[in-house]
PDB file of N, CA and C in Angstrom:
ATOM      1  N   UNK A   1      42.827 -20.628  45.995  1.00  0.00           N
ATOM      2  CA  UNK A   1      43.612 -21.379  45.028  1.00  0.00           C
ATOM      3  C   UNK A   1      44.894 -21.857  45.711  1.00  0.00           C
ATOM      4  N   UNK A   2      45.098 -23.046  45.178  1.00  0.00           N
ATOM      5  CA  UNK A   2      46.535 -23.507  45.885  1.00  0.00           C
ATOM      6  C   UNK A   2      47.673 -23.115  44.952  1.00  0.00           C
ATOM      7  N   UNK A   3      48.915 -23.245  45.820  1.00  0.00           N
ATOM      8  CA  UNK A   3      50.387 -23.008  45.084  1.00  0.00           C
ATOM      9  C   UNK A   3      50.433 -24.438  44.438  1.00  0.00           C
ATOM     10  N   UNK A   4      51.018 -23.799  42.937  1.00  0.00           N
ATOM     11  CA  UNK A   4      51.381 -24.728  42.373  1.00  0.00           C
ATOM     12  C   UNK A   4      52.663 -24.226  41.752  1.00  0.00           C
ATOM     13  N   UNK A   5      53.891 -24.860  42.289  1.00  0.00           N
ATOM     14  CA  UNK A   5      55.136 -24.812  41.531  1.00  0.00           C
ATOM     15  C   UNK A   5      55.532 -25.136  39.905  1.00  0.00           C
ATOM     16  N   UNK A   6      54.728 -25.617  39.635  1.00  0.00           N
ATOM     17  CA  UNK A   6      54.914 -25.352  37.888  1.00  0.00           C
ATOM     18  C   UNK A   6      54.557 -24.347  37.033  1.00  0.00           C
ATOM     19  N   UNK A   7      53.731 -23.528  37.924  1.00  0.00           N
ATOM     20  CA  UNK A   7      54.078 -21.742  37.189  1.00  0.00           C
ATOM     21  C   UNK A   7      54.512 -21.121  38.021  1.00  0.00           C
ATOM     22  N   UNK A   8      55.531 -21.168  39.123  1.00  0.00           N
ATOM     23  CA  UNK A   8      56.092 -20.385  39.630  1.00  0.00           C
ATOM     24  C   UNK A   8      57.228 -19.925  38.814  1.00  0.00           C
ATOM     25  N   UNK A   9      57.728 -18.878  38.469  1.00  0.00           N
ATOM     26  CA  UNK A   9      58.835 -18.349  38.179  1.00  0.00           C
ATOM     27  C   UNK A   9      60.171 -18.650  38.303  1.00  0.00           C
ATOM     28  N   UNK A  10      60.125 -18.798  39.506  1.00  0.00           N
ATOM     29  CA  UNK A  10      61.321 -19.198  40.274  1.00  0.00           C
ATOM     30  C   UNK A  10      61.815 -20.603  40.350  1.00  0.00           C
ATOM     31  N   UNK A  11      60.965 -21.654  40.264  1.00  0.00           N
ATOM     32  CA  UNK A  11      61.357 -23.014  40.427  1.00  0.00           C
ATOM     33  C   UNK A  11      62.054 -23.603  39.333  1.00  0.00           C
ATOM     34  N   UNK A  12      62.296 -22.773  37.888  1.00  0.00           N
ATOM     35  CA  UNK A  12      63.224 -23.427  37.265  1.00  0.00           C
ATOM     36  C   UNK A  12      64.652 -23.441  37.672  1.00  0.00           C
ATOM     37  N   UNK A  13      65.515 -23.965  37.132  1.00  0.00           N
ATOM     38  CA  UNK A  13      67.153 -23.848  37.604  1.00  0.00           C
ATOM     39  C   UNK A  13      67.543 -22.857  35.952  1.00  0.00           C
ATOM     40  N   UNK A  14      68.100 -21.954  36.070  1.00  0.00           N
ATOM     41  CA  UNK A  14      68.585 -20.823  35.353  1.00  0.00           C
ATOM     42  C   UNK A  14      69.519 -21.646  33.959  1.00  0.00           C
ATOM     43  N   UNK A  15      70.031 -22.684  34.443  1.00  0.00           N
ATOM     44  CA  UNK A  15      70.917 -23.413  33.923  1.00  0.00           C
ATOM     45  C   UNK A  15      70.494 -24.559  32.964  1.00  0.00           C
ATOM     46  N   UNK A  16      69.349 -24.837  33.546  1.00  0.00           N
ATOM     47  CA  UNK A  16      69.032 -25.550  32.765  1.00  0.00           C
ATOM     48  C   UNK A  16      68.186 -25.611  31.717  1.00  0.00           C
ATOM     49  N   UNK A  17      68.758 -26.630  30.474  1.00  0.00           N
ATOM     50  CA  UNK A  17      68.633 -26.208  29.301  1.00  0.00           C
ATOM     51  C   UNK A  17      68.174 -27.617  28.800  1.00  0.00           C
ATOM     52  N   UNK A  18      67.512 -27.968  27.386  1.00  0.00           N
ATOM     53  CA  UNK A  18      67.538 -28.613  26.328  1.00  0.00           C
ATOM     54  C   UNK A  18      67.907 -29.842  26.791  1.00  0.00           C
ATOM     55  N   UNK A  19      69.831 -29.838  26.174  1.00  0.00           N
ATOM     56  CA  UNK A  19      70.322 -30.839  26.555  1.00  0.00           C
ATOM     57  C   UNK A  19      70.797 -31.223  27.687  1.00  0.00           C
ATOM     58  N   UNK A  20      71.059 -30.429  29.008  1.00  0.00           N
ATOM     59  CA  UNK A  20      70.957 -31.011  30.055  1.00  0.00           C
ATOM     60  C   UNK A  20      69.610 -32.217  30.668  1.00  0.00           C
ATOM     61  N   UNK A  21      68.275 -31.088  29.832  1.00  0.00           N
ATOM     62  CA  UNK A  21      67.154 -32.151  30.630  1.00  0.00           C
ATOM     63  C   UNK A  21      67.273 -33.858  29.982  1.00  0.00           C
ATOM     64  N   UNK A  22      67.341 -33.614  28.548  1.00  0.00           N
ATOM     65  CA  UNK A  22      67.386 -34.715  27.546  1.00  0.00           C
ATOM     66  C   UNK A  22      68.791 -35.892  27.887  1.00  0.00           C
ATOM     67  N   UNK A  23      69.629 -35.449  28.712  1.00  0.00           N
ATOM     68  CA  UNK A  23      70.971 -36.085  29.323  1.00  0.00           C
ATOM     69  C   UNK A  23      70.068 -36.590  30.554  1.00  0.00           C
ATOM     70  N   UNK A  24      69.578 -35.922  31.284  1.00  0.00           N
ATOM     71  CA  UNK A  24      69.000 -36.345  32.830  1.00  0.00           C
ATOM     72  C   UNK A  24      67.831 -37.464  32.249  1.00  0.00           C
ATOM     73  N   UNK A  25      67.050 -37.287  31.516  1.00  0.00           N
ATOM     74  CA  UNK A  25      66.100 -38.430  31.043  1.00  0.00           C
ATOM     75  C   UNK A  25      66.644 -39.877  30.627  1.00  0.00           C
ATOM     76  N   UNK A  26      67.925 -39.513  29.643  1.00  0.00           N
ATOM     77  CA  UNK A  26      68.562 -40.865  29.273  1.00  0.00           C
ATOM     78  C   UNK A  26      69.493 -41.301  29.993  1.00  0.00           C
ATOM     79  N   UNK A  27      69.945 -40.767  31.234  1.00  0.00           N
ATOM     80  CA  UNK A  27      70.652 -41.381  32.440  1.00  0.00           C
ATOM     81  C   UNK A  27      69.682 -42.000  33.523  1.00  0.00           C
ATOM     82  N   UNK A  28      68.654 -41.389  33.803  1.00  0.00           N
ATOM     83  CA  UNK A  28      67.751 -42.000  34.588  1.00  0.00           C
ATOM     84  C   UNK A  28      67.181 -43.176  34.033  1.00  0.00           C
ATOM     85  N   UNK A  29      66.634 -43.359  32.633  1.00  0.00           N
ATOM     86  CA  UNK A  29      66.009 -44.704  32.451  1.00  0.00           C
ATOM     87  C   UNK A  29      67.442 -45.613  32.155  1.00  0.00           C
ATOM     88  N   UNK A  30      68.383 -45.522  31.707  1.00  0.00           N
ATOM     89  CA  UNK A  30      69.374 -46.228  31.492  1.00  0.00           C
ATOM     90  C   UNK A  30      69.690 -46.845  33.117  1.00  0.00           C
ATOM     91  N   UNK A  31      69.668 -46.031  34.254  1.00  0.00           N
ATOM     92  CA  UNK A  31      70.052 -46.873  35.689  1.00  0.00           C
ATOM     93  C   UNK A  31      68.969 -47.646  35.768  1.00  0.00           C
ATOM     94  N   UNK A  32      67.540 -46.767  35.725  1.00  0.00           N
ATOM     95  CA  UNK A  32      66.405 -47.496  35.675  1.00  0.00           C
ATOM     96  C   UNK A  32      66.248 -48.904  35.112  1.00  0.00           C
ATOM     97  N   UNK A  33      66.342 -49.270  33.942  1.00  0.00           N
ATOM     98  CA  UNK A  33      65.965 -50.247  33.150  1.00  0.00           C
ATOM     99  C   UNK A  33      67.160 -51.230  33.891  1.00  0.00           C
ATOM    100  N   UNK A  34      68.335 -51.163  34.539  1.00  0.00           N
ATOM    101  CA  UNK A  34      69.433 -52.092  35.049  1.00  0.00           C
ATOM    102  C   UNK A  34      69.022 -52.280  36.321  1.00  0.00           C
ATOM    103  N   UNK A  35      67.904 -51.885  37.291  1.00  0.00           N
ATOM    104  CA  UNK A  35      67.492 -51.925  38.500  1.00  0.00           C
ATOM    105  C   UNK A  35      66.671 -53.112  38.736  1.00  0.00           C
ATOM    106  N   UNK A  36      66.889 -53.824  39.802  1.00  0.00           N
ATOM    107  CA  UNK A  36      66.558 -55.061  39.942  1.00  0.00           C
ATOM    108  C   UNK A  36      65.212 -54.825  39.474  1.00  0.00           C
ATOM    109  N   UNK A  37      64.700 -54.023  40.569  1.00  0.00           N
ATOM    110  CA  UNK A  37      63.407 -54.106  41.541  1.00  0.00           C
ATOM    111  C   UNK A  37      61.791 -53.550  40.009  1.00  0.00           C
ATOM    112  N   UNK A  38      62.875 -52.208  39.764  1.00  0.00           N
ATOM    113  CA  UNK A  38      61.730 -51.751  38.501  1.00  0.00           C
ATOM    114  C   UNK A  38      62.307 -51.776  36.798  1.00  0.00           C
ATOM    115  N   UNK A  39      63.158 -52.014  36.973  1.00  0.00           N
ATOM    116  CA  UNK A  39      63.957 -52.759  35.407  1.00  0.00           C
ATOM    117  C   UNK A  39      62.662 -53.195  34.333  1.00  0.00           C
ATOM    118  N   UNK A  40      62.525 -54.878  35.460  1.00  0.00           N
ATOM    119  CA  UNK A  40      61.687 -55.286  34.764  1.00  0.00           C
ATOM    120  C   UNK A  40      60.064 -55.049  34.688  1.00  0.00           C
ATOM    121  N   UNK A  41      59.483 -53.979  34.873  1.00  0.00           N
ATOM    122  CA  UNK A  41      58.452 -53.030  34.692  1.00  0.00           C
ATOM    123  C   UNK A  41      58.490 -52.325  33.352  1.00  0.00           C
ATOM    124  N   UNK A  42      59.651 -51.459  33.572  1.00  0.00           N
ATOM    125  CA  UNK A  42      59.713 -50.733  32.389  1.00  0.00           C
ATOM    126  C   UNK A  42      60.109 -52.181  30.931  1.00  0.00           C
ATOM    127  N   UNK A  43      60.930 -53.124  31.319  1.00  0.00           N
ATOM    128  CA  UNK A  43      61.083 -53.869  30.180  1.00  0.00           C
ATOM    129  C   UNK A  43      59.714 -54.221  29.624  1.00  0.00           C
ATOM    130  N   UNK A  44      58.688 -55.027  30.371  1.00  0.00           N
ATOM    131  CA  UNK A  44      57.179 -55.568  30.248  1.00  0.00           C
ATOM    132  C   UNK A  44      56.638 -54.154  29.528  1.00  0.00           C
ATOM    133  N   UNK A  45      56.864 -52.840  29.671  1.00  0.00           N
ATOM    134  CA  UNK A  45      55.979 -51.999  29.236  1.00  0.00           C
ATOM    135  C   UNK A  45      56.773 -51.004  27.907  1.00  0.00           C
ATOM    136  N   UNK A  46      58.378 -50.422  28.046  1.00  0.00           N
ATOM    137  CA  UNK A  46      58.617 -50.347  26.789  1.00  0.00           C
ATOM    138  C   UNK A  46      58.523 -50.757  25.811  1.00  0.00           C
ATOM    139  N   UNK A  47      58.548 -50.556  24.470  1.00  0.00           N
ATOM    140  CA  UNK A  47      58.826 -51.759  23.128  1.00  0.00           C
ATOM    141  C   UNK A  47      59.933 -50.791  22.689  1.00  0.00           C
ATOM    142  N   UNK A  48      60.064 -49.768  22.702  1.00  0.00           N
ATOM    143  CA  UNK A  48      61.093 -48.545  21.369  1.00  0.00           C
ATOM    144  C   UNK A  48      61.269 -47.779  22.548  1.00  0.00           C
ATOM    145  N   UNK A  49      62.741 -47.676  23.201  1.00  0.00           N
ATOM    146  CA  UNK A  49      63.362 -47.261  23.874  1.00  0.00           C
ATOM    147  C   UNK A  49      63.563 -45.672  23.522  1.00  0.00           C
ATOM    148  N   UNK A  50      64.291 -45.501  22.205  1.00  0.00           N
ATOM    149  CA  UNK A  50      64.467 -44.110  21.754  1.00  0.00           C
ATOM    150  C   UNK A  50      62.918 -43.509  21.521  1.00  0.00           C
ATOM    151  N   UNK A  51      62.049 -43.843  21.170  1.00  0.00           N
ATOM    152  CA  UNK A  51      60.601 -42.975  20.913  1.00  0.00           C
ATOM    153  C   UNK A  51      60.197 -42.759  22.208  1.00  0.00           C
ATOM    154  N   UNK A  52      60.330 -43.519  23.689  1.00  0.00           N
ATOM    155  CA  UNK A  52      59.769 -43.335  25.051  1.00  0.00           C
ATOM    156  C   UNK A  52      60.316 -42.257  25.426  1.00  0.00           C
ATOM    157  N   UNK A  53      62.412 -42.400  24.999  1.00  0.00           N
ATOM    158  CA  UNK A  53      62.632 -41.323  25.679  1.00  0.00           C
ATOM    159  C   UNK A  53      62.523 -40.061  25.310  1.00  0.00           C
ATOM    160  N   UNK A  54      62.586 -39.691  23.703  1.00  0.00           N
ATOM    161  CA  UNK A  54      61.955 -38.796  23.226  1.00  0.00           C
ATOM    162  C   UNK A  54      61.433 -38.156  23.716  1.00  0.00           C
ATOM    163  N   UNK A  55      59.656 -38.695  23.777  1.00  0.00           N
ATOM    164  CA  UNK A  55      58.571 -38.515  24.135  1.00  0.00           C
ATOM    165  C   UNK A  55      58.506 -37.822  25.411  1.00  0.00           C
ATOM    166  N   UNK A  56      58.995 -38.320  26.712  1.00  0.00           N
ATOM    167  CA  UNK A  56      59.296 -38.045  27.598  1.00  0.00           C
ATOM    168  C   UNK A  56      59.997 -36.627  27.902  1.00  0.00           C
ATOM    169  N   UNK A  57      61.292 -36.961  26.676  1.00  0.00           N
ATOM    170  CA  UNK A  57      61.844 -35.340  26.943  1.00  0.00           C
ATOM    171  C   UNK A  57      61.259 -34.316  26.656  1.00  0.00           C
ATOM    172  N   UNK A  58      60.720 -34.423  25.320  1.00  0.00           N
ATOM    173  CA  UNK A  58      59.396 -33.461  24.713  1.00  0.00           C
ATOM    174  C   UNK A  58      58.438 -32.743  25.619  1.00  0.00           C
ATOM    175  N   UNK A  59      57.944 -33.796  26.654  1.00  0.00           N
ATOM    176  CA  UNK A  59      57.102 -33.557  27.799  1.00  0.00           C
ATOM    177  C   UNK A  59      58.124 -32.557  28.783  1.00  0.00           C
ATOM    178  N   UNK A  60      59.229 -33.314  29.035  1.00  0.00           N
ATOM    179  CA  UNK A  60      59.519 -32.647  30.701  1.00  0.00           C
ATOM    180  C   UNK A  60      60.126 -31.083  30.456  1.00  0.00           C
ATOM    181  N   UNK A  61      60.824 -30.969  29.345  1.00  0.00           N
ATOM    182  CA  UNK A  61      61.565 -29.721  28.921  1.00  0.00           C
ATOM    183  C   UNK A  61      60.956 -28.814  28.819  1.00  0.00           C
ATOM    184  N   UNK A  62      59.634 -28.476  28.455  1.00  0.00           N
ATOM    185  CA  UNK A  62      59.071 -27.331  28.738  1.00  0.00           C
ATOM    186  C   UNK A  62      58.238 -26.838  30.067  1.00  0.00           C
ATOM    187  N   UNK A  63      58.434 -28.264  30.944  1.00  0.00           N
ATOM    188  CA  UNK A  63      58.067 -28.130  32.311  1.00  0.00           C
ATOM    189  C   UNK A  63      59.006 -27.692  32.884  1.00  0.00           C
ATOM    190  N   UNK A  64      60.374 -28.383  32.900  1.00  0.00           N
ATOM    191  CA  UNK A  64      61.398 -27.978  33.666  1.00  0.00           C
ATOM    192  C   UNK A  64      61.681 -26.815  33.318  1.00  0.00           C
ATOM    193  N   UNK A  65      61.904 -25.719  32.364  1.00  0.00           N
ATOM    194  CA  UNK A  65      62.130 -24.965  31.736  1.00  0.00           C
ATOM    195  C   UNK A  65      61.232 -23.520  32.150  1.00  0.00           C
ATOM    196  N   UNK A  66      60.267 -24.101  32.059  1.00  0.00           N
ATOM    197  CA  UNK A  66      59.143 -22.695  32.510  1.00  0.00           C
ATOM    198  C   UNK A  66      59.967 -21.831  32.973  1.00  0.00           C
ATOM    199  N   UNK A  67      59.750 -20.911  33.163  1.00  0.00           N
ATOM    200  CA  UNK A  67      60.291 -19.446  33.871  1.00  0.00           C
ATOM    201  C   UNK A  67      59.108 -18.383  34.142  1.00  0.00           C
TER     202      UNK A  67
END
């Protein structure tokens, strides 16, 4: 079996929480969406900005989070 860092124990950050991840999601697509190069990717494929990022956080927070 291979290592996989998403049930390792150790690979979360102790610190991080909730609203830190949900801050890191809506700072990243906010530079994102102003970026020349992939801006207009995400524009062509969002429609509802707040339900993507939601969605997204919903997803990553209990990944990042694991312990």
């Amino acid at each position: 079996m291979s290592y996989n860092p998403l049930t390792d124990p150790n690979v979360a950050h102790p610190d991080m929480d909730e609203a830190s991840i949900r801050l890191l999601i809506r700072t990243f697509y906010s530079k994102a969406r102003e970026d020349d190069l992939i801006g207009p990717i995400f524009a062509a494929t969002v429609t509802d900005w707040d339900e993507h990022i939601e969605k997204i956080s919903d997803f990553c927070s209990p990944v990042a989070r694991a312990h």
